[in-house]
PDB file of N, CA and C in Angstrom:
ATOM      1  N   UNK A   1    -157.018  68.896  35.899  1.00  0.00           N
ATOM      2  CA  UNK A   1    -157.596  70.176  35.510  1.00  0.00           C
ATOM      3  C   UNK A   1    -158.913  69.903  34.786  1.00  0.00           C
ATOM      4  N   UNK A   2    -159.988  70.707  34.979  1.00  0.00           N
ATOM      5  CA  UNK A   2    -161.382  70.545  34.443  1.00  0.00           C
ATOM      6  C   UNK A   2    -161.633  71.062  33.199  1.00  0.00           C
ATOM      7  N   UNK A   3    -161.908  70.172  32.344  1.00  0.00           N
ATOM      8  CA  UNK A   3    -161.866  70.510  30.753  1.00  0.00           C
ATOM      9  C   UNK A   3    -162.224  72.076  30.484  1.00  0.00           C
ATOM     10  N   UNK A   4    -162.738  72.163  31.121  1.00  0.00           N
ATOM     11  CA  UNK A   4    -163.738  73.124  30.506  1.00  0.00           C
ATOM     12  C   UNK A   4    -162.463  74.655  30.972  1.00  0.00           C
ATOM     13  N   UNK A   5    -161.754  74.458  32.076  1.00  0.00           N
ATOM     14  CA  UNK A   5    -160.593  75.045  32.490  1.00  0.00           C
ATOM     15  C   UNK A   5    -159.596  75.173  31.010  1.00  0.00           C
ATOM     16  N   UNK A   6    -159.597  74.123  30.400  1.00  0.00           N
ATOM     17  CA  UNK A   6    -158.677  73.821  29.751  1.00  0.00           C
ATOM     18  C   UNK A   6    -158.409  74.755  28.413  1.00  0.00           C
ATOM     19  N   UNK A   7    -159.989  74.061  27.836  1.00  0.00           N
ATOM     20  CA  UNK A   7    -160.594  75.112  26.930  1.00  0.00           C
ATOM     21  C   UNK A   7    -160.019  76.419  26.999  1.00  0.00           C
ATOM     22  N   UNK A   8    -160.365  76.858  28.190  1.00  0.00           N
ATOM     23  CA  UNK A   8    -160.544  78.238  27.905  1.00  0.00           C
ATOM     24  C   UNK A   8    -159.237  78.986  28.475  1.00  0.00           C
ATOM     25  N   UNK A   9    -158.474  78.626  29.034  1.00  0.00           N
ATOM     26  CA  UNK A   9    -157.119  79.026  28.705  1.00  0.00           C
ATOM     27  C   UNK A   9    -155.975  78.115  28.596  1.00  0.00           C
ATOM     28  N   UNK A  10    -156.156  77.472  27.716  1.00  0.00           N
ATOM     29  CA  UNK A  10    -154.381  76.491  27.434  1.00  0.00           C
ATOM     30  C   UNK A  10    -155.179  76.310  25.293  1.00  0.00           C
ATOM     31  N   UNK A  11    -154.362  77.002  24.650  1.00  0.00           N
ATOM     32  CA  UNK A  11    -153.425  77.940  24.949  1.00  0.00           C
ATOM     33  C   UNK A  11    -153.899  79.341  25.346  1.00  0.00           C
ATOM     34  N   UNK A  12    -152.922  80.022  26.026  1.00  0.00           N
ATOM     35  CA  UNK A  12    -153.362  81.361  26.567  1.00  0.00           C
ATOM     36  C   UNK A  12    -153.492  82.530  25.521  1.00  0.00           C
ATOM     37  N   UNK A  13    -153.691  83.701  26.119  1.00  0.00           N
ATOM     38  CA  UNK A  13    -152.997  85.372  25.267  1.00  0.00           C
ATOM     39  C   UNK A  13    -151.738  85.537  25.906  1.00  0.00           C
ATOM     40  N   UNK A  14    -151.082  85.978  25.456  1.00  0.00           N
ATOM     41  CA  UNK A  14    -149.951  86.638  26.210  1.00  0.00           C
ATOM     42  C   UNK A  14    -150.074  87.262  27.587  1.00  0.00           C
ATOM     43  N   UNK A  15    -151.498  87.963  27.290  1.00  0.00           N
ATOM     44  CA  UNK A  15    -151.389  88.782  28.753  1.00  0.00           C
ATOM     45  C   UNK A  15    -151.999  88.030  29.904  1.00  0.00           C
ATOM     46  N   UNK A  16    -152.593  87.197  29.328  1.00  0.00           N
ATOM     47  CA  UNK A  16    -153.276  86.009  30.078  1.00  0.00           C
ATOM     48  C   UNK A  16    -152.073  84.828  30.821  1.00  0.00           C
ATOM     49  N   UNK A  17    -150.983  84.813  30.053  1.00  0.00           N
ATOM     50  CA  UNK A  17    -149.392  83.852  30.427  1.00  0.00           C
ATOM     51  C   UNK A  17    -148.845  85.053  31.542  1.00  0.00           C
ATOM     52  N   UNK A  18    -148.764  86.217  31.143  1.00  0.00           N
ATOM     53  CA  UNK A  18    -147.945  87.112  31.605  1.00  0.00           C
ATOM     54  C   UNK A  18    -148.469  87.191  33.271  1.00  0.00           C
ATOM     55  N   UNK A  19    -150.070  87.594  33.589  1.00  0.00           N
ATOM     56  CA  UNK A  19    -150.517  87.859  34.491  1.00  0.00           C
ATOM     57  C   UNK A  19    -150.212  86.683  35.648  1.00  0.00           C
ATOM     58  N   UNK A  20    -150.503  85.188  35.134  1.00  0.00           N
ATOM     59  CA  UNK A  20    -150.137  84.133  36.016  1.00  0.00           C
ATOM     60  C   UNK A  20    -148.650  83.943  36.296  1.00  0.00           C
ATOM     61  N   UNK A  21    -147.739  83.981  35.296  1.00  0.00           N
ATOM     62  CA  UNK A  21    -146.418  84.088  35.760  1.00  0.00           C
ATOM     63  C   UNK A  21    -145.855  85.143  36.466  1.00  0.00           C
ATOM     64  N   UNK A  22    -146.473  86.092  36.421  1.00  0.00           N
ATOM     65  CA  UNK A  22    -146.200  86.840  37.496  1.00  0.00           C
ATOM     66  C   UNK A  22    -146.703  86.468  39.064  1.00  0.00           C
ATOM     67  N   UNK A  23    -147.723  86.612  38.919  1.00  0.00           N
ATOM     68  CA  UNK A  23    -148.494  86.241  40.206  1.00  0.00           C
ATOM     69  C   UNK A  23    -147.916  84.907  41.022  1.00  0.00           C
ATOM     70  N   UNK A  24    -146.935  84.428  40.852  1.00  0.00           N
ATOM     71  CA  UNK A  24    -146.008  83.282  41.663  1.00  0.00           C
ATOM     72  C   UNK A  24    -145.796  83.587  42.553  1.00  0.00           C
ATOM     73  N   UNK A  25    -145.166  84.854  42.703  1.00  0.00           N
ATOM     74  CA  UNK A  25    -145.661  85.895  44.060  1.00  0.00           C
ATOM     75  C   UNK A  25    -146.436  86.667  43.692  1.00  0.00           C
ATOM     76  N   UNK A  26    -147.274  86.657  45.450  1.00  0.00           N
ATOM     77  CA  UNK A  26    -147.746  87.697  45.338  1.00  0.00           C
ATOM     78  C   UNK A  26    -147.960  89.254  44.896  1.00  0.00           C
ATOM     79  N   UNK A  27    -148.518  89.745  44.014  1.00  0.00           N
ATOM     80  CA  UNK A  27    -148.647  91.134  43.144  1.00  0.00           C
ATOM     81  C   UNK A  27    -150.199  91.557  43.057  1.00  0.00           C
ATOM     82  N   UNK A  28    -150.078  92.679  42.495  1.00  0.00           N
ATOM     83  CA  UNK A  28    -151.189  93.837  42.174  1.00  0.00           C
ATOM     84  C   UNK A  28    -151.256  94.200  40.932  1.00  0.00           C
ATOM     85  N   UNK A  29    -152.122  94.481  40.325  1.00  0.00           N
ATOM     86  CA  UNK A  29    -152.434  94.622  39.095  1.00  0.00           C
ATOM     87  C   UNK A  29    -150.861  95.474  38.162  1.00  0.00           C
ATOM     88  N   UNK A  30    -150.876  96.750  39.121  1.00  0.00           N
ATOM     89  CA  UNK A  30    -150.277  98.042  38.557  1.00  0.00           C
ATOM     90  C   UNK A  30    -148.737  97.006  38.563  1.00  0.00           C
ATOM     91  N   UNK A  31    -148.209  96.659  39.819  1.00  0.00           N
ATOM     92  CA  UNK A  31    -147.198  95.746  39.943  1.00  0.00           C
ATOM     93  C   UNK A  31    -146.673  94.442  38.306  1.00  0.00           C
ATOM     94  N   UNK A  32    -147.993  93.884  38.511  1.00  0.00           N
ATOM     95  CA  UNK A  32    -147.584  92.976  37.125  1.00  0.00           C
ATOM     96  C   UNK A  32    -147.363  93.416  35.927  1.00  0.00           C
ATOM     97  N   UNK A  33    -147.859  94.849  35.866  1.00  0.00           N
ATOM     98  CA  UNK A  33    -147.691  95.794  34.171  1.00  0.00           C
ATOM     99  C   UNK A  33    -145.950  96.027  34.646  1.00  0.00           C
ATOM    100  N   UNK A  34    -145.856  96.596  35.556  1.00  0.00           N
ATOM    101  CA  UNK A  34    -144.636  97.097  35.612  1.00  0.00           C
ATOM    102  C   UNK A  34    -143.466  95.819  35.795  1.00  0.00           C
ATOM    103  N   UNK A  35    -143.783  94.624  35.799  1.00  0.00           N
ATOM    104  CA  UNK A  35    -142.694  93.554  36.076  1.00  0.00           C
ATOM    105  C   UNK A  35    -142.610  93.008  34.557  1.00  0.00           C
ATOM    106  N   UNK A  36    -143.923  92.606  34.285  1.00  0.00           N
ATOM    107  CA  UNK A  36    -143.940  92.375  32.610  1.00  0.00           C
ATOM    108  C   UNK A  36    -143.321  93.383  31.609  1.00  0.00           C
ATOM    109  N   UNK A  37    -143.335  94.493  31.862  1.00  0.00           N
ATOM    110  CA  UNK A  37    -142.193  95.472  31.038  1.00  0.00           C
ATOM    111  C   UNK A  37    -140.970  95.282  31.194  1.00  0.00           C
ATOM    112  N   UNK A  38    -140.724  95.375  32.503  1.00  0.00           N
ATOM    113  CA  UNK A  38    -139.098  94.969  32.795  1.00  0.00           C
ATOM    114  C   UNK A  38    -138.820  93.174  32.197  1.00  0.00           C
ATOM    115  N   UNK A  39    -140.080  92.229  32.165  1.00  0.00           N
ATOM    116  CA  UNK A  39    -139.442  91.072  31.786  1.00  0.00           C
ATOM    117  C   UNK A  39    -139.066  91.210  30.056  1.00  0.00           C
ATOM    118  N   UNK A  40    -139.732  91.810  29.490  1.00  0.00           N
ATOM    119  CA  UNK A  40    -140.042  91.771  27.933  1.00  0.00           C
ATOM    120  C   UNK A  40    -139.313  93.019  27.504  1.00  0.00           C
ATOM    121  N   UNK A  41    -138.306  94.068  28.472  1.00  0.00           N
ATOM    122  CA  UNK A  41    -137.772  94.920  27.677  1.00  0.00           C
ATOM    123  C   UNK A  41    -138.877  96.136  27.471  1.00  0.00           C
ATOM    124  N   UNK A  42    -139.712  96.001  27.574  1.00  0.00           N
ATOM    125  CA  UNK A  42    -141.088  97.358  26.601  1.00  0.00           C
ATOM    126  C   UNK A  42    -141.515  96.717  25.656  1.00  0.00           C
ATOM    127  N   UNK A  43    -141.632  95.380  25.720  1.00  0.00           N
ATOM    128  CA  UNK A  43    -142.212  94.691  24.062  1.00  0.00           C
ATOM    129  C   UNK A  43    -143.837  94.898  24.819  1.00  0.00           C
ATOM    130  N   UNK A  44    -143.645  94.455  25.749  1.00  0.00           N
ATOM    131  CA  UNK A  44    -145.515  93.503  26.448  1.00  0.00           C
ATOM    132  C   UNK A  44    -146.029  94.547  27.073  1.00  0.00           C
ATOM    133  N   UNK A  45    -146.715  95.262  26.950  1.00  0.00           N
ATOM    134  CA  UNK A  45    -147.637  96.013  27.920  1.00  0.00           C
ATOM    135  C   UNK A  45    -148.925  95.282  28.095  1.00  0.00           C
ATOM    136  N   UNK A  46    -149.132  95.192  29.232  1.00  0.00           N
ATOM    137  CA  UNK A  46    -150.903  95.307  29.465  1.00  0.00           C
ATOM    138  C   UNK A  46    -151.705  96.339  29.888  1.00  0.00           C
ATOM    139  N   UNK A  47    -152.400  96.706  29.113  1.00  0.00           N
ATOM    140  CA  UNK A  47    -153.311  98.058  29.504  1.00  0.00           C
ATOM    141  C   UNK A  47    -154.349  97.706  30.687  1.00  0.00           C
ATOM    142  N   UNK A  48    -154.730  98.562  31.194  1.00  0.00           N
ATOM    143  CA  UNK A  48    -155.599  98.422  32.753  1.00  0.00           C
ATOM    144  C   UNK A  48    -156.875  97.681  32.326  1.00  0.00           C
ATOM    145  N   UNK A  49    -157.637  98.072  31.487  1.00  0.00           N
ATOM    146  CA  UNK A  49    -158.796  97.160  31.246  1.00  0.00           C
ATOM    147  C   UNK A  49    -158.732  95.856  31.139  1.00  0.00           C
ATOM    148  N   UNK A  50    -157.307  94.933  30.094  1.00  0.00           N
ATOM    149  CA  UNK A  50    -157.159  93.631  30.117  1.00  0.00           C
ATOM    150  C   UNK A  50    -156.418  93.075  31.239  1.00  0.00           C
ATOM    151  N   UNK A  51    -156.088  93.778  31.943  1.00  0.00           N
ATOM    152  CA  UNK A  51    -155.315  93.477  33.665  1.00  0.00           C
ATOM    153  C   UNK A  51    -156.500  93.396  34.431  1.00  0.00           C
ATOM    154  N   UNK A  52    -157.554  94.216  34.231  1.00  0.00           N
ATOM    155  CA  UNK A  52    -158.346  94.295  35.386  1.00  0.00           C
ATOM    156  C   UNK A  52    -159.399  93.374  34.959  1.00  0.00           C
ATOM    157  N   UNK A  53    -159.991  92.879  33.869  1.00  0.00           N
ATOM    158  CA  UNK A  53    -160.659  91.874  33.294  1.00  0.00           C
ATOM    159  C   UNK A  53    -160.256  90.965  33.503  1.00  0.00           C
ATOM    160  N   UNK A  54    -158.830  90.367  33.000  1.00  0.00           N
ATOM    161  CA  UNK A  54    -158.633  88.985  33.045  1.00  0.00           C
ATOM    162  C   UNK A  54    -158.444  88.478  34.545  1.00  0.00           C
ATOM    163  N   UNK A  55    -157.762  89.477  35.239  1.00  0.00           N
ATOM    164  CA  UNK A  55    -157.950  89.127  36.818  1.00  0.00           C
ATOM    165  C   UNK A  55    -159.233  89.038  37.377  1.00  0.00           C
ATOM    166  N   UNK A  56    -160.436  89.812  37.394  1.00  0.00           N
ATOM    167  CA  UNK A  56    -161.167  89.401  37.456  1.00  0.00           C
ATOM    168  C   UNK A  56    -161.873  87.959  37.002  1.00  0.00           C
ATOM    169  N   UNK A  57    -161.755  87.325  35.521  1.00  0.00           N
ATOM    170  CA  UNK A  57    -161.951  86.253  35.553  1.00  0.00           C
ATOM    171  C   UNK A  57    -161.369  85.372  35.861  1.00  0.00           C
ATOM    172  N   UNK A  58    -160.046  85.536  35.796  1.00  0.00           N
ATOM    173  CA  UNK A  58    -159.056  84.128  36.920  1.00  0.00           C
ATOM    174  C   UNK A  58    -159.358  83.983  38.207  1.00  0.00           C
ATOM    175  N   UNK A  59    -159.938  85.278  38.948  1.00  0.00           N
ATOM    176  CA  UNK A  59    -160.145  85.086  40.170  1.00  0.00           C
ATOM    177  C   UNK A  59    -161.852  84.313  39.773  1.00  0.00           C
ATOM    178  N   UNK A  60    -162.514  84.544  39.326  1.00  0.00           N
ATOM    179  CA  UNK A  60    -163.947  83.711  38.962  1.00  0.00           C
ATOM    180  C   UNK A  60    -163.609  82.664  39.228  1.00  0.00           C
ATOM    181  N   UNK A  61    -162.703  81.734  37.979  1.00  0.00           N
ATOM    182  CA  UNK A  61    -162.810  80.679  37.213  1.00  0.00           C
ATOM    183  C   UNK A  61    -161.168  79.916  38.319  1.00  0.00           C
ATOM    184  N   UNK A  62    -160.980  80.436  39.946  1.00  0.00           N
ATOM    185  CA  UNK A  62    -160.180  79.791  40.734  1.00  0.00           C
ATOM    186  C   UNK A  62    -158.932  79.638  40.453  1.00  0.00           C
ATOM    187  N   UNK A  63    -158.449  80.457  39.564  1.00  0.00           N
ATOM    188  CA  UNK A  63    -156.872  80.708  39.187  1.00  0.00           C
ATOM    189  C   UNK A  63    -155.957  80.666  39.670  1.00  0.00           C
ATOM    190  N   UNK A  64    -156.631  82.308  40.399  1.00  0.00           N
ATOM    191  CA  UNK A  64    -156.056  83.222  41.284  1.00  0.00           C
ATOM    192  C   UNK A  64    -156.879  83.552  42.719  1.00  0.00           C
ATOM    193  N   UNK A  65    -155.975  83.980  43.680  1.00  0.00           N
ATOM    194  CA  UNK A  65    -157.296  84.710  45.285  1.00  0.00           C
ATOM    195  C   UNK A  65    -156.734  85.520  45.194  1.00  0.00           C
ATOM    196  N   UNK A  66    -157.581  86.545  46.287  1.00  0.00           N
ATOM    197  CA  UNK A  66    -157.069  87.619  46.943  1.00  0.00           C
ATOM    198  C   UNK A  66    -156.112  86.909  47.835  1.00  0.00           C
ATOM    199  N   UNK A  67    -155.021  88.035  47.864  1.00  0.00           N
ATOM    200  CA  UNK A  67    -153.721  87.446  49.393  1.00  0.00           C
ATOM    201  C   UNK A  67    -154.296  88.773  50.109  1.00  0.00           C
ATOM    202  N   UNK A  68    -153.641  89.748  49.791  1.00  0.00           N
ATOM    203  CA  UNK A  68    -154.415  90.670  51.277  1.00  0.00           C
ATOM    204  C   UNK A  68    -154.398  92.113  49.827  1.00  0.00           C
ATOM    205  N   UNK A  69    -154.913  93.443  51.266  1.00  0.00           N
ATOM    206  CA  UNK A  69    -154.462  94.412  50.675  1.00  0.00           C
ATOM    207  C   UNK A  69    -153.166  95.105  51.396  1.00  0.00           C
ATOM    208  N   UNK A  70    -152.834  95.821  50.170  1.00  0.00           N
ATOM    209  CA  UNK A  70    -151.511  96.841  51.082  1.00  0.00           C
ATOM    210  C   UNK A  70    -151.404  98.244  49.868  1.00  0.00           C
ATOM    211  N   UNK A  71    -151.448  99.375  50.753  1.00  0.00           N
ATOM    212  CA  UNK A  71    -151.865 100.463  50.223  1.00  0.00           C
ATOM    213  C   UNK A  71    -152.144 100.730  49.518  1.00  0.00           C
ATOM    214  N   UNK A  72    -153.784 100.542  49.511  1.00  0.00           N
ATOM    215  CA  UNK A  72    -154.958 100.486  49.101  1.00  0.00           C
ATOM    216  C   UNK A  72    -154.984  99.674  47.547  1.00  0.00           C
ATOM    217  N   UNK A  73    -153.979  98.795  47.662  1.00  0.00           N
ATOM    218  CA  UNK A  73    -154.092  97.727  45.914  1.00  0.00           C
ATOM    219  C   UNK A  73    -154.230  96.720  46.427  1.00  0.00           C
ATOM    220  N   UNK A  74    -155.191  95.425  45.859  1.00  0.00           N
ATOM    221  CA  UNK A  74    -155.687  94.252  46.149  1.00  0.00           C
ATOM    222  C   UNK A  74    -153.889  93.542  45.450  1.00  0.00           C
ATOM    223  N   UNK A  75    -153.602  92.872  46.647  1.00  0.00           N
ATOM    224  CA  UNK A  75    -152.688  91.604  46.218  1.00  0.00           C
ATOM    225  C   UNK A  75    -153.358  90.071  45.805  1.00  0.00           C
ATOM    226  N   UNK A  76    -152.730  90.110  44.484  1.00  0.00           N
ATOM    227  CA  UNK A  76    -153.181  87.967  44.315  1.00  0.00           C
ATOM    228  C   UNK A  76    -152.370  87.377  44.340  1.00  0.00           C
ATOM    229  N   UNK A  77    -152.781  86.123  44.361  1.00  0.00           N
ATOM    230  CA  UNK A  77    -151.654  84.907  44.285  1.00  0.00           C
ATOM    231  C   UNK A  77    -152.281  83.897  43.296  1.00  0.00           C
ATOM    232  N   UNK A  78    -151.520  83.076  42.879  1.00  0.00           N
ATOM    233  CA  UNK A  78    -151.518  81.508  42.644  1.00  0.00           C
ATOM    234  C   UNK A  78    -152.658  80.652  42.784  1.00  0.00           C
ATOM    235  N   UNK A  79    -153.611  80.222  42.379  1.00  0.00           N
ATOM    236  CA  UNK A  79    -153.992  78.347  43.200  1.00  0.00           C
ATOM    237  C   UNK A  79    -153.245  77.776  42.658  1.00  0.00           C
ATOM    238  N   UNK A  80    -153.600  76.831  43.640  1.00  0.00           N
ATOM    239  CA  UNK A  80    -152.853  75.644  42.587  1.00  0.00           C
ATOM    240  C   UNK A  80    -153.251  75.464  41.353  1.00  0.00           C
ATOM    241  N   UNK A  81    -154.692  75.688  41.336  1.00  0.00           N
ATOM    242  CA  UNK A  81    -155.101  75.410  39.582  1.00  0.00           C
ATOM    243  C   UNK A  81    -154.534  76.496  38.780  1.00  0.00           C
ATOM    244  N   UNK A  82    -154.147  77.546  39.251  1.00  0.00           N
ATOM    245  CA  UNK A  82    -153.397  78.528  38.375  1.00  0.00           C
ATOM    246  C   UNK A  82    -152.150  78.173  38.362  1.00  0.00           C
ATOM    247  N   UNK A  83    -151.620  77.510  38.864  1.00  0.00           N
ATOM    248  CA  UNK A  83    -150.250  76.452  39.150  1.00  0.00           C
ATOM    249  C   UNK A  83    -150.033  75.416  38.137  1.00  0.00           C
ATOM    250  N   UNK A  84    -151.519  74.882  38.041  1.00  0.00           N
ATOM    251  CA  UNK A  84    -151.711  73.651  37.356  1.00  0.00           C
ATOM    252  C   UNK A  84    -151.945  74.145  35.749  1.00  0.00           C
ATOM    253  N   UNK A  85    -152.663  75.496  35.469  1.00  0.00           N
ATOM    254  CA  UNK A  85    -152.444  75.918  34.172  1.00  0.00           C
ATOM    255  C   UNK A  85    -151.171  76.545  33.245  1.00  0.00           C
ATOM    256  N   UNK A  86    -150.800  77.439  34.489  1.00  0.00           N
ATOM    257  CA  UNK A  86    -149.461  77.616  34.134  1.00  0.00           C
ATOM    258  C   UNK A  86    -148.221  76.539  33.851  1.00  0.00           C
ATOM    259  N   UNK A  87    -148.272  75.596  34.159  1.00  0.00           N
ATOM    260  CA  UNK A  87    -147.558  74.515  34.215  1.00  0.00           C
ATOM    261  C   UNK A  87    -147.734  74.065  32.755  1.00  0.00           C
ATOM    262  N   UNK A  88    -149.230  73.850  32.608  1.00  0.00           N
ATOM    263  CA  UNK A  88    -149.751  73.060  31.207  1.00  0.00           C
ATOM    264  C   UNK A  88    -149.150  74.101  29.942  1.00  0.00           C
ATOM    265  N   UNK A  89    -149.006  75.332  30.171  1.00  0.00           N
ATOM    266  CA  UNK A  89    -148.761  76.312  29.365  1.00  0.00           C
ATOM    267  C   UNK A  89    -147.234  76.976  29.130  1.00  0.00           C
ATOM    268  N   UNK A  90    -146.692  76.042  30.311  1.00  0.00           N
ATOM    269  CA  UNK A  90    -145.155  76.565  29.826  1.00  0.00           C
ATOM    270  C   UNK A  90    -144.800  75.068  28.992  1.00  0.00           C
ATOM    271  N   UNK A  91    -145.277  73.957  29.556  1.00  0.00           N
ATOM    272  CA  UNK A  91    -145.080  72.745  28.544  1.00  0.00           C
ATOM    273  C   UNK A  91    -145.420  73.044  27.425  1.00  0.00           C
ATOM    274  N   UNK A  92    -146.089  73.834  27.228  1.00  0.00           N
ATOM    275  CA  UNK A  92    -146.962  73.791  25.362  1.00  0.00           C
ATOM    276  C   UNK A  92    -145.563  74.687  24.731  1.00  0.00           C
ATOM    277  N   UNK A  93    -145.550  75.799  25.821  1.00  0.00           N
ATOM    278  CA  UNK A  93    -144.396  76.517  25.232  1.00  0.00           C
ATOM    279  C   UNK A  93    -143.327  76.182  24.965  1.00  0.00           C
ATOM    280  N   UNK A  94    -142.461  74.866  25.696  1.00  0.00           N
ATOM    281  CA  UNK A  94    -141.653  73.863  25.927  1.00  0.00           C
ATOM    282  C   UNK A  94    -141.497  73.120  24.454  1.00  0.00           C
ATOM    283  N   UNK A  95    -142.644  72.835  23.940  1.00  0.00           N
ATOM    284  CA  UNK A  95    -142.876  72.090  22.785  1.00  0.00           C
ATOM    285  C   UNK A  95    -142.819  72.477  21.941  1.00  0.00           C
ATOM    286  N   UNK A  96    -143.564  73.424  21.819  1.00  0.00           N
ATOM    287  CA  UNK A  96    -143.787  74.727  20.506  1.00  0.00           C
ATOM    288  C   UNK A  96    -142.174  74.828  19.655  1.00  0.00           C
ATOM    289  N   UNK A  97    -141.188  75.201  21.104  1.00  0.00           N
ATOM    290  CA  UNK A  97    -139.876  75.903  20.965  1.00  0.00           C
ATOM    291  C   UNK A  97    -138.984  74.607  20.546  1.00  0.00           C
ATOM    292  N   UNK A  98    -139.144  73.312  21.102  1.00  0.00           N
ATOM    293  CA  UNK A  98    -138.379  72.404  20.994  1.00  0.00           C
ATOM    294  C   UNK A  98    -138.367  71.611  19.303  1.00  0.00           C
ATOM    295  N   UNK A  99    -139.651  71.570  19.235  1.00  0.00           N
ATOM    296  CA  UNK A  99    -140.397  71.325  17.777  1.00  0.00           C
ATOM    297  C   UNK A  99    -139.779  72.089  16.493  1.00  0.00           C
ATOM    298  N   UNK A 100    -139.737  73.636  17.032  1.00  0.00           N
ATOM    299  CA  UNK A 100    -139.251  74.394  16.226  1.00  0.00           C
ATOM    300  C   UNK A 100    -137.845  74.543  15.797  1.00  0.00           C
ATOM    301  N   UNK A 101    -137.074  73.928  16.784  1.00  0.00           N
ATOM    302  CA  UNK A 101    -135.777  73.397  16.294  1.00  0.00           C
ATOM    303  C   UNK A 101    -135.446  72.098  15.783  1.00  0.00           C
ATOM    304  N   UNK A 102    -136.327  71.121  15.293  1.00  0.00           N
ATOM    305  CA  UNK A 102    -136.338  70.258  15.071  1.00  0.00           C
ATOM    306  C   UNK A 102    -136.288  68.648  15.728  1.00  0.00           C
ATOM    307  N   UNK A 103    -136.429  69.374  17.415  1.00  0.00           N
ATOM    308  CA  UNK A 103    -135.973  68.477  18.576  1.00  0.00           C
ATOM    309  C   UNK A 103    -137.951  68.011  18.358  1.00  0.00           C
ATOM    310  N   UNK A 104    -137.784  66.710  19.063  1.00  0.00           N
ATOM    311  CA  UNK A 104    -138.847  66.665  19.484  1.00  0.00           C
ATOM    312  C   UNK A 104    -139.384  66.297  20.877  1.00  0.00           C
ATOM    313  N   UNK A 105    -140.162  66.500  21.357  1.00  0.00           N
ATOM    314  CA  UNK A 105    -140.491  66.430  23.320  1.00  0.00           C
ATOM    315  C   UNK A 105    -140.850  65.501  23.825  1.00  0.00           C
ATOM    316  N   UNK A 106    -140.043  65.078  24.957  1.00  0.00           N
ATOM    317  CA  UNK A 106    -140.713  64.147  25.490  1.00  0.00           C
ATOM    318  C   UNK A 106    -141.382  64.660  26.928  1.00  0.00           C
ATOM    319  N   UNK A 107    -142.630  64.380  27.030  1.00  0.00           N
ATOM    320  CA  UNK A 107    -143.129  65.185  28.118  1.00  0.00           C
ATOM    321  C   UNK A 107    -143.060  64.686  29.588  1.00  0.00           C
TER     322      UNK A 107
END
């Protein structure tokens, strides 16, 4: 992963974790608000501006692509480098949690 990748999201925002873990499959903006509620209970919302921003820059910065459209909402997916961040970011989370019980990680 390219430092400069790294920087700028590991560690993430929440809605920034939320949007890529969703997107494992293929989804749509409106889609990932509504899966992230059901994952978090009603704790996590993402409002349309930070859904439609941060997707926009994951799709910039090779995150995420377009997969297709289907009535009339842009579907994304995965790269691998959004594969490869998400990965780096559930380990941190991995650690964070393991640490916090007094375990410590071996990576």
């Amino acid at each position: 992963m390219d430092e400069k990748i790294r920087r700028i999201y590991v560690p993430m925002s929440e809605s920034g974790f939320y949007i890529l873990f969703c997107l494992q499959t293929p989804q749509h903006g409106y889609g990932i608000g509504q899966q992230v509620k059901r994952l978090t209970g009603g704790a996590v919302t993402i409002g349309a501006g930070t859904m439609y921003g941060t997707i926009s820059k994951m799709e910039k910065d090779g995150l995420i692509c377009f997969y297709r459209e289907e009535e009339k909402r842009k579907l994304y997916r995965l790269t691998e480098l959004g594969q490869e961040v998400l990965t780096a970011e559930l380990r941190r989370i991995e650690r964070l949690y393991k640490n916090s019980k007094g375990e410590s990680y071996d990576a």
